[in-house]
Protein backbone atom coordinates (compact mmCIF):
# COMPACT_ATOMS: atom_id res chain seq x y z
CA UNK A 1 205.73 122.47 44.71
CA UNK A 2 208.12 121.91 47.34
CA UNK A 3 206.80 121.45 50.94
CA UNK A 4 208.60 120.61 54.57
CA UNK A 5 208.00 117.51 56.35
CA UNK A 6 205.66 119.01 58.92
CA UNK A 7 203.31 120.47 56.09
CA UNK A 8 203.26 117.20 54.44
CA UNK A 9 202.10 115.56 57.14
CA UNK A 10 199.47 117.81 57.46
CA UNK A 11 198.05 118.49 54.70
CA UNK A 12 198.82 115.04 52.83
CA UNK A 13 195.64 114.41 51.24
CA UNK A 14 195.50 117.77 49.54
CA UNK A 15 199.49 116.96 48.39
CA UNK A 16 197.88 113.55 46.75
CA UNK A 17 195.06 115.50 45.10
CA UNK A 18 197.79 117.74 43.31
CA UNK A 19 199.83 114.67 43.03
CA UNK A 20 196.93 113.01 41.11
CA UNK A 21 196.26 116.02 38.77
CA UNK A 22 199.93 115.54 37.69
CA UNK A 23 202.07 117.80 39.92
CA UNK A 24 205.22 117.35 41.46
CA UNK A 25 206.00 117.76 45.15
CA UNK A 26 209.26 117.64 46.90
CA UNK A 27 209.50 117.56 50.21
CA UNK A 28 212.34 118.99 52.18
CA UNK A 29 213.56 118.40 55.80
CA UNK A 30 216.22 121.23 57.80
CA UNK A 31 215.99 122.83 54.24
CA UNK A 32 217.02 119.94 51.73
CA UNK A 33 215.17 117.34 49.82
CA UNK A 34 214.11 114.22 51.20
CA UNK A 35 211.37 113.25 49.32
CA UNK A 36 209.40 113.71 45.97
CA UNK A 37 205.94 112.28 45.83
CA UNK A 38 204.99 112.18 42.08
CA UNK A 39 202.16 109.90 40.76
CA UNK A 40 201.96 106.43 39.94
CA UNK A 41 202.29 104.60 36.99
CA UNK A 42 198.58 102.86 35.76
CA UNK A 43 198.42 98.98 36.52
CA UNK A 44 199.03 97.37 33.03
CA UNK A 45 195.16 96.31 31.76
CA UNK A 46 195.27 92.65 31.47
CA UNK A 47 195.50 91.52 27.90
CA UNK A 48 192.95 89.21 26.67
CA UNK A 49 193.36 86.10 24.27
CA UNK A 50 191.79 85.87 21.20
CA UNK A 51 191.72 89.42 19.54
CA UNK A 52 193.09 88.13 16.72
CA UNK A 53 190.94 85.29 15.73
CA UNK A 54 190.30 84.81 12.42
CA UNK A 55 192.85 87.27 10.98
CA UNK A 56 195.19 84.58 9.98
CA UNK A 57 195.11 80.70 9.39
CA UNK A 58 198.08 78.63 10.74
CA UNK A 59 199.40 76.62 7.66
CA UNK A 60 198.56 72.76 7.96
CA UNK A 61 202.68 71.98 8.50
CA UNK A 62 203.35 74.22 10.65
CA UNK A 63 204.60 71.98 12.83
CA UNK A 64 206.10 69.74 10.61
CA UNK A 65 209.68 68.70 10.96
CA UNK A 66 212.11 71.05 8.90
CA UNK A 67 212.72 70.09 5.67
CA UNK A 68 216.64 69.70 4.93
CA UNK A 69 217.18 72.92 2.85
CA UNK A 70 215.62 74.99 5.88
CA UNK A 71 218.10 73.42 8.64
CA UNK A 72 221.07 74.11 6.13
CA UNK A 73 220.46 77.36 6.09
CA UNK A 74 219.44 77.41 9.46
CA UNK A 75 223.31 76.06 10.82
């Protein structure tokens, strides 16, 4: 939908509602673009800790200094 700056002005809460739905709107001043208001992007959900407890176990040397055949191939 492409709209000039005076009807966007007035009607700009009817241009979010369509914006919302998933249209497009452009808005043109003296006859070229200026603008394009196009919906935004969801706020990331917040991930929560702990949705994978008990799917593995963390081996007892895990954090256990490397033995000497590791850090050769490791170089």
């Amino acid at each position: 939908m492409i709209v000039s700056v005076h009807e966007a002005k007035t009607h700009l809460s009817r241009l979010l509602t369509r914006v919302a739905a998933g249209e497009e709107v452009i808005i043109h001043r003296h006859g070229r673009p200026a603008a394009r208001l196009v919906s935004c992007e969801p706020e990331p959900v917040e991930r929560q800790g702990g949705a994978d407890r008990g799917r593995f176990s963390v081996p007892e040397d895990f954090d256990d200094e490397m033995s000497e055949v590791t850090r050769i191939f490791r170089s």
